[in-house]
PDB file of N, CA and C in Angstrom:
ATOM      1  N   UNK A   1     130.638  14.272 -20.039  1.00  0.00           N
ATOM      2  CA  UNK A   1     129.738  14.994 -20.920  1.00  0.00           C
ATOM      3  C   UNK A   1     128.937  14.009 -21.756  1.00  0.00           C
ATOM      4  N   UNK A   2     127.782  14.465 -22.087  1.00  0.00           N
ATOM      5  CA  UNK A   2     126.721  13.618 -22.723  1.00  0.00           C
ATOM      6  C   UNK A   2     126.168  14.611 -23.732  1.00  0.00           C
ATOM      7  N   UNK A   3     126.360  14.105 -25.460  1.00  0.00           N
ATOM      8  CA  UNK A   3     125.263  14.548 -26.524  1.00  0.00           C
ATOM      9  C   UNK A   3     124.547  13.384 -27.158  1.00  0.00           C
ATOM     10  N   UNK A   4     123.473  14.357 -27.523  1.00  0.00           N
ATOM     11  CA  UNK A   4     122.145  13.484 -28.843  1.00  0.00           C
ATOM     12  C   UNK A   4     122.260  14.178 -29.897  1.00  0.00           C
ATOM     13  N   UNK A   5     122.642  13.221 -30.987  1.00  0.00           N
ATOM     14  CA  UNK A   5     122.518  13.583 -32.313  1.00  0.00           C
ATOM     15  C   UNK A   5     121.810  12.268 -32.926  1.00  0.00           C
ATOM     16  N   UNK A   6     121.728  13.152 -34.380  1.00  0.00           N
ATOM     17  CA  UNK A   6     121.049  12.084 -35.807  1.00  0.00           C
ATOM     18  C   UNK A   6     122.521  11.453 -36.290  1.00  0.00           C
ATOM     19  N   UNK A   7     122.979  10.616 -36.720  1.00  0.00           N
ATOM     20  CA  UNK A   7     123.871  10.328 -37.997  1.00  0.00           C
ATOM     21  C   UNK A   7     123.477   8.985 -38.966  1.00  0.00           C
ATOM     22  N   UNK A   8     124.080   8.980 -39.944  1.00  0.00           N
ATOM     23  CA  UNK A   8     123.454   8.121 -40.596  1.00  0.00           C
ATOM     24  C   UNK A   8     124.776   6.936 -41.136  1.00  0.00           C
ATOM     25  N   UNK A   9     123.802   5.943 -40.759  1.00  0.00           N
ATOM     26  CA  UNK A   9     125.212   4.654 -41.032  1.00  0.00           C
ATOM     27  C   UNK A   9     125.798   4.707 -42.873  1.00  0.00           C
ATOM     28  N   UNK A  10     127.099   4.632 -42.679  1.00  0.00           N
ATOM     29  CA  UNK A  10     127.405   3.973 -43.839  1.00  0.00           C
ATOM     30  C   UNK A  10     129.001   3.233 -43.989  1.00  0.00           C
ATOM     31  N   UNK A  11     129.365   2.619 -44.986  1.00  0.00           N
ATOM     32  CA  UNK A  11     130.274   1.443 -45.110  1.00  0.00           C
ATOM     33  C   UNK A  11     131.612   2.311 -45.673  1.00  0.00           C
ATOM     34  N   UNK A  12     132.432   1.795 -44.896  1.00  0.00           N
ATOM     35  CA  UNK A  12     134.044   1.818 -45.378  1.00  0.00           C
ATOM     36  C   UNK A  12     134.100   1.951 -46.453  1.00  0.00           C
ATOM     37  N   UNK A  13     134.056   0.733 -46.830  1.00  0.00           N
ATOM     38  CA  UNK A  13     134.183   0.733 -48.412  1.00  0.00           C
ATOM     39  C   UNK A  13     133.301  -0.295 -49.311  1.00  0.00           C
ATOM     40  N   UNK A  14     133.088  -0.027 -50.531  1.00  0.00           N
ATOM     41  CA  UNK A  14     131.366  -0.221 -51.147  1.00  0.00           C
ATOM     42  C   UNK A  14     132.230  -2.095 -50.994  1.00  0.00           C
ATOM     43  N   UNK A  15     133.027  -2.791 -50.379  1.00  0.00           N
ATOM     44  CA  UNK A  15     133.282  -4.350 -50.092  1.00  0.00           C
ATOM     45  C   UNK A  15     133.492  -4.526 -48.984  1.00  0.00           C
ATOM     46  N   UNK A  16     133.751  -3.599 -47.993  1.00  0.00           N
ATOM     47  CA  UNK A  16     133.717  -3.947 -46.569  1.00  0.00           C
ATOM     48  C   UNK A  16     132.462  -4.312 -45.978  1.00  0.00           C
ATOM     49  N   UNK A  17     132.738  -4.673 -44.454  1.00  0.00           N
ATOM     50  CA  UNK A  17     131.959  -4.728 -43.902  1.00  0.00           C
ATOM     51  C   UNK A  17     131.745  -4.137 -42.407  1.00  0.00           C
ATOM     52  N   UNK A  18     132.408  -3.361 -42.421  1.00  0.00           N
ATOM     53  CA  UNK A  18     132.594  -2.283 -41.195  1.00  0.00           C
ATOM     54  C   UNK A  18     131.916  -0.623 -41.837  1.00  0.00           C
ATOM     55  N   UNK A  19     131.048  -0.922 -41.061  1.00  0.00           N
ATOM     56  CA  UNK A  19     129.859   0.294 -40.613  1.00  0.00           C
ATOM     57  C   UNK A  19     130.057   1.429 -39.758  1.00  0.00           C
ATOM     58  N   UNK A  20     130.047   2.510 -40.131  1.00  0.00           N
ATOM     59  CA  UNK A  20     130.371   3.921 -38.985  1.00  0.00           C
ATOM     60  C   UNK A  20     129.111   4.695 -38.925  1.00  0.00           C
ATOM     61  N   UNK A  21     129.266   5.890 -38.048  1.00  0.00           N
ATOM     62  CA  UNK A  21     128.241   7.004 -38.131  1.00  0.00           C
ATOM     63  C   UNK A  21     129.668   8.011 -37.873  1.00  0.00           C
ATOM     64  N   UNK A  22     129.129   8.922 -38.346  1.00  0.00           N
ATOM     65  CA  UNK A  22     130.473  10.350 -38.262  1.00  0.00           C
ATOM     66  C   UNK A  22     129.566  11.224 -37.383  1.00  0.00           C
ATOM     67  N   UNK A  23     130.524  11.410 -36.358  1.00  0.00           N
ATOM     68  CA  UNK A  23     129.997  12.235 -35.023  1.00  0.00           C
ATOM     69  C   UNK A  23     129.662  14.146 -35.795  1.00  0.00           C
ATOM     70  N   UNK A  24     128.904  14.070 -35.507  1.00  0.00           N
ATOM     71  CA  UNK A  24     128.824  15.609 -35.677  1.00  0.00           C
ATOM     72  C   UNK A  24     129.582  16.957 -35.477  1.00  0.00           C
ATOM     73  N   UNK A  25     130.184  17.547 -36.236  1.00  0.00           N
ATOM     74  CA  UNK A  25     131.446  18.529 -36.725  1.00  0.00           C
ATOM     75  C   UNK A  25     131.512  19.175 -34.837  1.00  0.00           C
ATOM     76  N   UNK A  26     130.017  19.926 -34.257  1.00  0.00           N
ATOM     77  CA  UNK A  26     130.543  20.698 -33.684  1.00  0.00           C
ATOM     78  C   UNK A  26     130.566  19.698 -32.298  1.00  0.00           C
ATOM     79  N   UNK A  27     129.938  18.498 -31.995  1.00  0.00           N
ATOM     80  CA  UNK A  27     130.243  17.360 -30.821  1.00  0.00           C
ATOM     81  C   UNK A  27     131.278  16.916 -31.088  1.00  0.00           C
ATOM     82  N   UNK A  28     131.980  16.850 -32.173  1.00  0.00           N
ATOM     83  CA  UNK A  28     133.551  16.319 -32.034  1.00  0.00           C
ATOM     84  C   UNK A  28     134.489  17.593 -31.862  1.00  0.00           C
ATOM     85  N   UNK A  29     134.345  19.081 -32.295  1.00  0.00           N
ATOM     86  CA  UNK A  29     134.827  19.996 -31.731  1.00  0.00           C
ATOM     87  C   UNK A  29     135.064  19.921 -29.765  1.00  0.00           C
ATOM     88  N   UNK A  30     133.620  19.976 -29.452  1.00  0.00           N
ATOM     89  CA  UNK A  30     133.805  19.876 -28.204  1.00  0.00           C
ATOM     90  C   UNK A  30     134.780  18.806 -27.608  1.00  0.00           C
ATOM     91  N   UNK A  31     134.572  17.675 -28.348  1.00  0.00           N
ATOM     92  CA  UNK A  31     135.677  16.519 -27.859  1.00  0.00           C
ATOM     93  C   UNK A  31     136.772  16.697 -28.321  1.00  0.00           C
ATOM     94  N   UNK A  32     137.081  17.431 -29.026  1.00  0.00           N
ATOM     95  CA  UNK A  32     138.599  17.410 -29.379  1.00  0.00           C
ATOM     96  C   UNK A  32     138.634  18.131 -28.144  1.00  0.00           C
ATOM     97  N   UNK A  33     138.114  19.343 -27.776  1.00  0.00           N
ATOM     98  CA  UNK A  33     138.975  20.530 -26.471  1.00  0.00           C
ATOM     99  C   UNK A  33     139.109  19.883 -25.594  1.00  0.00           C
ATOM    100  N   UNK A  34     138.752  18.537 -24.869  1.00  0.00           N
ATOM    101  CA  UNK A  34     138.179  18.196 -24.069  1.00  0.00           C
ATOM    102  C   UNK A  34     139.568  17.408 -23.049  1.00  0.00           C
ATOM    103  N   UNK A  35     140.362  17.911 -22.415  1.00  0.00           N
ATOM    104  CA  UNK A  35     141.453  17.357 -21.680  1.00  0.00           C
ATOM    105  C   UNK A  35     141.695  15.730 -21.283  1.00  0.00           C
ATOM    106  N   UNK A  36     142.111  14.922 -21.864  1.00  0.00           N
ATOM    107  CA  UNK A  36     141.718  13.368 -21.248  1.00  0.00           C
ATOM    108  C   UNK A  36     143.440  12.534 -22.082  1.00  0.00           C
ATOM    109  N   UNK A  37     142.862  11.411 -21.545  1.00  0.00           N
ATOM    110  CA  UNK A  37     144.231  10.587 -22.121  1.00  0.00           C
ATOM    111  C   UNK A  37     143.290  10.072 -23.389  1.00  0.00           C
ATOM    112  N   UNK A  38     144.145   9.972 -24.677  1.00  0.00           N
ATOM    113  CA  UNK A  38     143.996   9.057 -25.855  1.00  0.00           C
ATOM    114  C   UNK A  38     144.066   7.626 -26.090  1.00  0.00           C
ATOM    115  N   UNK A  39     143.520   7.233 -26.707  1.00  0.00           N
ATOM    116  CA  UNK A  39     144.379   5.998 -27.219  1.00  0.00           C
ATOM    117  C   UNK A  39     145.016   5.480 -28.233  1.00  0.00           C
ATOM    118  N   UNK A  40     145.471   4.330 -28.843  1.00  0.00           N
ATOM    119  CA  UNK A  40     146.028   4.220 -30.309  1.00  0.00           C
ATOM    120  C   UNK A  40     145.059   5.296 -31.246  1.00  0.00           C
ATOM    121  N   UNK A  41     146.010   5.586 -31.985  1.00  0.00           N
ATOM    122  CA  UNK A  41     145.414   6.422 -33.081  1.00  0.00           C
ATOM    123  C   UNK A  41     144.859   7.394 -32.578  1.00  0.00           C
ATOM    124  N   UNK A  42     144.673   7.990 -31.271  1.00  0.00           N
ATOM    125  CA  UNK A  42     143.907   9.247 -31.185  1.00  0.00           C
ATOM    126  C   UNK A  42     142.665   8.585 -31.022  1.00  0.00           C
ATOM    127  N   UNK A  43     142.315   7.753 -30.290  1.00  0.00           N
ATOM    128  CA  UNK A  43     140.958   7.094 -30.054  1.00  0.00           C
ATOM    129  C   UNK A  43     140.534   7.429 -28.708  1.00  0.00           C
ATOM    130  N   UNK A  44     139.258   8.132 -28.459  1.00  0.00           N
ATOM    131  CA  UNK A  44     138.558   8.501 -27.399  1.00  0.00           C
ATOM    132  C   UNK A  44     137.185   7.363 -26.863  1.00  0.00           C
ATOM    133  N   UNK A  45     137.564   6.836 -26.205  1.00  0.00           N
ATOM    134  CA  UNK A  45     136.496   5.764 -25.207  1.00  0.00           C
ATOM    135  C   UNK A  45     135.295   6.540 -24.693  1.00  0.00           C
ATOM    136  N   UNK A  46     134.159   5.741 -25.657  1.00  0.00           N
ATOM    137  CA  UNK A  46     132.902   6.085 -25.229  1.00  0.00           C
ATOM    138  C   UNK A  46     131.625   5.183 -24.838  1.00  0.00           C
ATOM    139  N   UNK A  47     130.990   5.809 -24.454  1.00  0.00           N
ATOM    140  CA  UNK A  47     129.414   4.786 -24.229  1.00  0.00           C
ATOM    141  C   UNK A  47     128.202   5.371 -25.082  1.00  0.00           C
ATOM    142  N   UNK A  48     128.161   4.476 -25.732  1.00  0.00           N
ATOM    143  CA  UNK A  48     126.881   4.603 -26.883  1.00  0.00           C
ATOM    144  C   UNK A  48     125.432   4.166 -26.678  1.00  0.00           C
ATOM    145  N   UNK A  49     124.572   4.750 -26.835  1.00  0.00           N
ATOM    146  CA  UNK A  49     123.102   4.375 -26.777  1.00  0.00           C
ATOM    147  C   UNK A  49     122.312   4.306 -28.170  1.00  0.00           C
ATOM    148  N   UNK A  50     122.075   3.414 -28.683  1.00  0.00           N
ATOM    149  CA  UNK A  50     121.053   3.653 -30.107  1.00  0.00           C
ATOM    150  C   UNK A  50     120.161   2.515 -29.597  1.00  0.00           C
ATOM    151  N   UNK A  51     118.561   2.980 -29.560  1.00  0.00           N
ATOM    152  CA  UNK A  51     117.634   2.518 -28.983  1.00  0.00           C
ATOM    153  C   UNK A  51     118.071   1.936 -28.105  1.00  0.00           C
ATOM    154  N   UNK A  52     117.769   0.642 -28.050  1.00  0.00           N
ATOM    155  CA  UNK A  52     117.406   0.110 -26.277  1.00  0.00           C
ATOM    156  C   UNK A  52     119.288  -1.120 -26.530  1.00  0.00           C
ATOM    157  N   UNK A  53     120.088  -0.553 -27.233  1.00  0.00           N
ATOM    158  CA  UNK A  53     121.219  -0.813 -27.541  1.00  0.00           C
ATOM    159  C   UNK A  53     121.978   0.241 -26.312  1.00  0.00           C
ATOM    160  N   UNK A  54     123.175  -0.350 -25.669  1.00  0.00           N
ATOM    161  CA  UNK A  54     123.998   0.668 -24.954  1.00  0.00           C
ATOM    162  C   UNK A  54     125.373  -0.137 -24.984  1.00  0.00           C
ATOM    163  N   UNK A  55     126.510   0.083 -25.250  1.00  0.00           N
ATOM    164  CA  UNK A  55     127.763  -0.430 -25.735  1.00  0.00           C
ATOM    165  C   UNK A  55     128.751   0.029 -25.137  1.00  0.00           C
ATOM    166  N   UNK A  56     129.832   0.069 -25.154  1.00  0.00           N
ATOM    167  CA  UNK A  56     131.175   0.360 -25.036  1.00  0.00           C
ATOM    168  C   UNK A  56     132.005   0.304 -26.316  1.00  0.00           C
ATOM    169  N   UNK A  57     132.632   1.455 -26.777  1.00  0.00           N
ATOM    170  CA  UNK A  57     133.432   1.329 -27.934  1.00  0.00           C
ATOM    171  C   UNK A  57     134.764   2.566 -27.748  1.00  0.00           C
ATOM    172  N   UNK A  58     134.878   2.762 -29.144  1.00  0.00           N
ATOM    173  CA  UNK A  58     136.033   4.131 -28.996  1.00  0.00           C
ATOM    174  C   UNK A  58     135.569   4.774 -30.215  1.00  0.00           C
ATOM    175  N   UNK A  59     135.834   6.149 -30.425  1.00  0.00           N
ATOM    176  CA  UNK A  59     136.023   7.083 -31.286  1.00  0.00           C
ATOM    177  C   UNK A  59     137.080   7.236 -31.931  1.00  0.00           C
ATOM    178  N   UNK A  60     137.226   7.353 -33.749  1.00  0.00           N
ATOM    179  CA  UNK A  60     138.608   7.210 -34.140  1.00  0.00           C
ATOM    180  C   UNK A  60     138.324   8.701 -34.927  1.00  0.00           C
ATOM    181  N   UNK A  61     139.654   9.607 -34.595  1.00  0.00           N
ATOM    182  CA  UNK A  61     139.575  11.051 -35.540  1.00  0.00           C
ATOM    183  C   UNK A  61     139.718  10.060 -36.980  1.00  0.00           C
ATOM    184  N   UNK A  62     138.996  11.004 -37.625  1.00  0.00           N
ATOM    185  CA  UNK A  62     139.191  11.027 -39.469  1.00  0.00           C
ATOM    186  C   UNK A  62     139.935  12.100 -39.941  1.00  0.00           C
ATOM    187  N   UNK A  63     141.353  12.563 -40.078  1.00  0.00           N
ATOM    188  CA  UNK A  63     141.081  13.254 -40.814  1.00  0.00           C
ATOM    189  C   UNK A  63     140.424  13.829 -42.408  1.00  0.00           C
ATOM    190  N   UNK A  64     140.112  12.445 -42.863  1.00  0.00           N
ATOM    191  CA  UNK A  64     139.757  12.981 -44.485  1.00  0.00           C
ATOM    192  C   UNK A  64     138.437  13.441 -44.183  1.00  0.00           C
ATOM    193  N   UNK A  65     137.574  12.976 -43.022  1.00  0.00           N
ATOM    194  CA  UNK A  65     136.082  13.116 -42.685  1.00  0.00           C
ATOM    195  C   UNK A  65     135.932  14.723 -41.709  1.00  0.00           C
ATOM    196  N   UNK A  66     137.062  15.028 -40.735  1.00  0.00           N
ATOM    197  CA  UNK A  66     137.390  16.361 -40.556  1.00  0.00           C
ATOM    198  C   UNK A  66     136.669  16.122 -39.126  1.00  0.00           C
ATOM    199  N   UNK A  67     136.398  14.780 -38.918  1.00  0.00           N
ATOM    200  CA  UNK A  67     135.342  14.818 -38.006  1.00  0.00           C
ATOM    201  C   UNK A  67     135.736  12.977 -36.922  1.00  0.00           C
ATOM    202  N   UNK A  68     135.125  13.090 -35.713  1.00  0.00           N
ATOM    203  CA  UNK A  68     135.101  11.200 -35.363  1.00  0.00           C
ATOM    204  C   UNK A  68     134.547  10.599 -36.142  1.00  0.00           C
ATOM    205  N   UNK A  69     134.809   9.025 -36.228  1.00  0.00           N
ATOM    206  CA  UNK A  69     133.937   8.072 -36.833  1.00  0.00           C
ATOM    207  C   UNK A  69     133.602   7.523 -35.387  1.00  0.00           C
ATOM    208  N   UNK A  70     132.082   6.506 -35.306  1.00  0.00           N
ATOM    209  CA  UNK A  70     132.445   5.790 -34.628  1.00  0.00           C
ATOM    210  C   UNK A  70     131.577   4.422 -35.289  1.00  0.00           C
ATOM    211  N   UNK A  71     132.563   3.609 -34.918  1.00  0.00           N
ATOM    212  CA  UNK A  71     132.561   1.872 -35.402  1.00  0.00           C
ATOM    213  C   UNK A  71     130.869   1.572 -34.544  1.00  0.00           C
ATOM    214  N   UNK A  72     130.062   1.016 -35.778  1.00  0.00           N
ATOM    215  CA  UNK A  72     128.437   0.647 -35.640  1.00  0.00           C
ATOM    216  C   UNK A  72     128.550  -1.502 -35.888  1.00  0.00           C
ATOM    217  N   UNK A  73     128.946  -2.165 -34.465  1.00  0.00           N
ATOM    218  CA  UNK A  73     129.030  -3.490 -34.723  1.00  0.00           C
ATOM    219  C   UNK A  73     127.578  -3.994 -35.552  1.00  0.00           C
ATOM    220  N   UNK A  74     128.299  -5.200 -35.877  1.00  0.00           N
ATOM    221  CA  UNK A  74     127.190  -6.189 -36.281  1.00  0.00           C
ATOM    222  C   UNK A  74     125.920  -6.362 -35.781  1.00  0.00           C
ATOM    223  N   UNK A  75     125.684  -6.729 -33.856  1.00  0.00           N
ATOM    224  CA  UNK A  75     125.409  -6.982 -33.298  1.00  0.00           C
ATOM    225  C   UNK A  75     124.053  -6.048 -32.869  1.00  0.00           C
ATOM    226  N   UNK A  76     124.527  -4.660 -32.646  1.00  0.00           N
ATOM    227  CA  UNK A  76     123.639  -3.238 -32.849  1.00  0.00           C
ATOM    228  C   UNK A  76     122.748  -3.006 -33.946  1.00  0.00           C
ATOM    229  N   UNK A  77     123.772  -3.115 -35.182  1.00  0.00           N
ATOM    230  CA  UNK A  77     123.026  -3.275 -36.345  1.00  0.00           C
ATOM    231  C   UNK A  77     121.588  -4.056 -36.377  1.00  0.00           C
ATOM    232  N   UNK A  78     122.008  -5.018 -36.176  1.00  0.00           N
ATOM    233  CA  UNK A  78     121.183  -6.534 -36.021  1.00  0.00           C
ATOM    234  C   UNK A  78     119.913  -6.082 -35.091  1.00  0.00           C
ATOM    235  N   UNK A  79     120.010  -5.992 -34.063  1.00  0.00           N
ATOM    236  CA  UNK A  79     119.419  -5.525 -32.742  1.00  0.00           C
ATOM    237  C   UNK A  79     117.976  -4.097 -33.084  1.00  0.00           C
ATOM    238  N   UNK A  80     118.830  -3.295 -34.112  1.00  0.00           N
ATOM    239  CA  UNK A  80     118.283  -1.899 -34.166  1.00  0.00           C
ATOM    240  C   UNK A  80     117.710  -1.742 -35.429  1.00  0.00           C
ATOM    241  N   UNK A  81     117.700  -2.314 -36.229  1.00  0.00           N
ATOM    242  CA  UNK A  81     117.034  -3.240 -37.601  1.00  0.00           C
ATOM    243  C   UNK A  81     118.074  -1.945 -38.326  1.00  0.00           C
ATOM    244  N   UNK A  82     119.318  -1.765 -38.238  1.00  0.00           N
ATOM    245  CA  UNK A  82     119.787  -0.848 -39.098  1.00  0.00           C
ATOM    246  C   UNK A  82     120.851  -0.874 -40.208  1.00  0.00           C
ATOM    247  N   UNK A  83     120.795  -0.401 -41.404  1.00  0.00           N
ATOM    248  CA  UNK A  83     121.432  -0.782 -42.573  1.00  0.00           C
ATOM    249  C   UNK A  83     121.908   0.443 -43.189  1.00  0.00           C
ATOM    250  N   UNK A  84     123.157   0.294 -44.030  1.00  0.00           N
ATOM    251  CA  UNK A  84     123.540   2.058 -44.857  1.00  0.00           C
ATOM    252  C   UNK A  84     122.638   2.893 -45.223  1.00  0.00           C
ATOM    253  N   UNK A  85     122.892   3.825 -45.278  1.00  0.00           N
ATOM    254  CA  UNK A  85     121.879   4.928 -45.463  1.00  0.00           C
ATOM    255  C   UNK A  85     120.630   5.701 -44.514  1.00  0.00           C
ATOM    256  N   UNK A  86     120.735   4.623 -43.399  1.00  0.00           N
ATOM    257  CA  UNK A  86     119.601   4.530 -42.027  1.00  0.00           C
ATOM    258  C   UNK A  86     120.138   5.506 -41.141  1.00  0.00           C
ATOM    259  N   UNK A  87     119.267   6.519 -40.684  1.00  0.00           N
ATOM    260  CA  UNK A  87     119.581   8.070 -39.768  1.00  0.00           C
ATOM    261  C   UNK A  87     118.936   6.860 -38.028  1.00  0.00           C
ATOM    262  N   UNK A  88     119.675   7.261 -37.540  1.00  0.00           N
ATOM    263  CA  UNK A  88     119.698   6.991 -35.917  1.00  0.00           C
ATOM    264  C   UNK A  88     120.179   8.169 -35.340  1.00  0.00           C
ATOM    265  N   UNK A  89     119.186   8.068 -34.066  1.00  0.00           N
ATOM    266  CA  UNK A  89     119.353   8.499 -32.771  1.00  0.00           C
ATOM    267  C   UNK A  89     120.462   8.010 -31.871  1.00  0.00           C
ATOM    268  N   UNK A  90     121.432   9.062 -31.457  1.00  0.00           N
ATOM    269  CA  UNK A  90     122.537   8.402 -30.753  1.00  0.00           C
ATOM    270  C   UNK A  90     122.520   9.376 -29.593  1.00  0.00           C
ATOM    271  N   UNK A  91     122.951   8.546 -28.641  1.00  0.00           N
ATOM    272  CA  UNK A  91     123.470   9.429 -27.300  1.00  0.00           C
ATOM    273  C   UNK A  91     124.398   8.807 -26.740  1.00  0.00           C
ATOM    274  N   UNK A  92     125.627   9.443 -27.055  1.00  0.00           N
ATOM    275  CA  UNK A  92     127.231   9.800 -26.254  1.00  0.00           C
ATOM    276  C   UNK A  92     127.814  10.211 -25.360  1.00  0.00           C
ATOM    277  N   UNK A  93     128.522   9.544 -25.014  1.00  0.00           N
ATOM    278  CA  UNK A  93     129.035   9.958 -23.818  1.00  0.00           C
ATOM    279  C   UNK A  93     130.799   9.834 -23.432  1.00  0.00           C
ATOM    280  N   UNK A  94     131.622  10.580 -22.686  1.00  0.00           N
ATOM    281  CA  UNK A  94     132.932  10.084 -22.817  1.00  0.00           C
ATOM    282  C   UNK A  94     133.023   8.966 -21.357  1.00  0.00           C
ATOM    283  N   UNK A  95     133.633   7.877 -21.531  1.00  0.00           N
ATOM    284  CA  UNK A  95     133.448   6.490 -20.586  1.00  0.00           C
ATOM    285  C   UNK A  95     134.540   7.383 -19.789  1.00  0.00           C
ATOM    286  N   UNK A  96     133.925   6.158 -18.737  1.00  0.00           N
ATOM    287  CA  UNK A  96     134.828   7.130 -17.373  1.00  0.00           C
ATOM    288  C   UNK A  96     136.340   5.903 -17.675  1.00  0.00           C
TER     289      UNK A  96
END
């Protein structure tokens, strides 16, 4: 399965340096129903697209967020001129 959403980057914590976007309430609904093996923590393996960026990562449930996070590297960042508070275009997918 493949979605496009908006989310908007922001930081762990106002001293970290690990960057997320929170998957959208009802695209992580669908992925929760979604029959597959997990990984640590309840982590779902995906393939990410933000602009001409395409990755390999995982999805981690939040519960305090009610929703996935997913981890936005350095590298993407860098690449996609993107910083906290910045709305991106994403398209997801679950990795085979």
């Amino acid at each position: 399965m493949e979605w496009d959403f908006e989310a908007e980057v922001w930081l762990w914590k106002s001293d970290a340096s690990w960057h997320f976007l929170t998957v959208p309430k009802e695209v992580a609904d669908e992925i929760e129903d979604m029959p597959m093996n997990r990984g640590g923590f309840g982590s779902v393996r995906v393939e990410v697209t933000i602009g001409s960026s395409t990755w390999q990562t995982s999805l981690f449930p939040s519960k305090e967020i009610g929703s996935f996070v997913l981890p936005l590297k350095k590298p993407v960042r860098g690449a996609e001129g993107l910083g906290v508070g910045d709305v991106c275009s994403v398209r997801l997918r679950i990795a085979e």
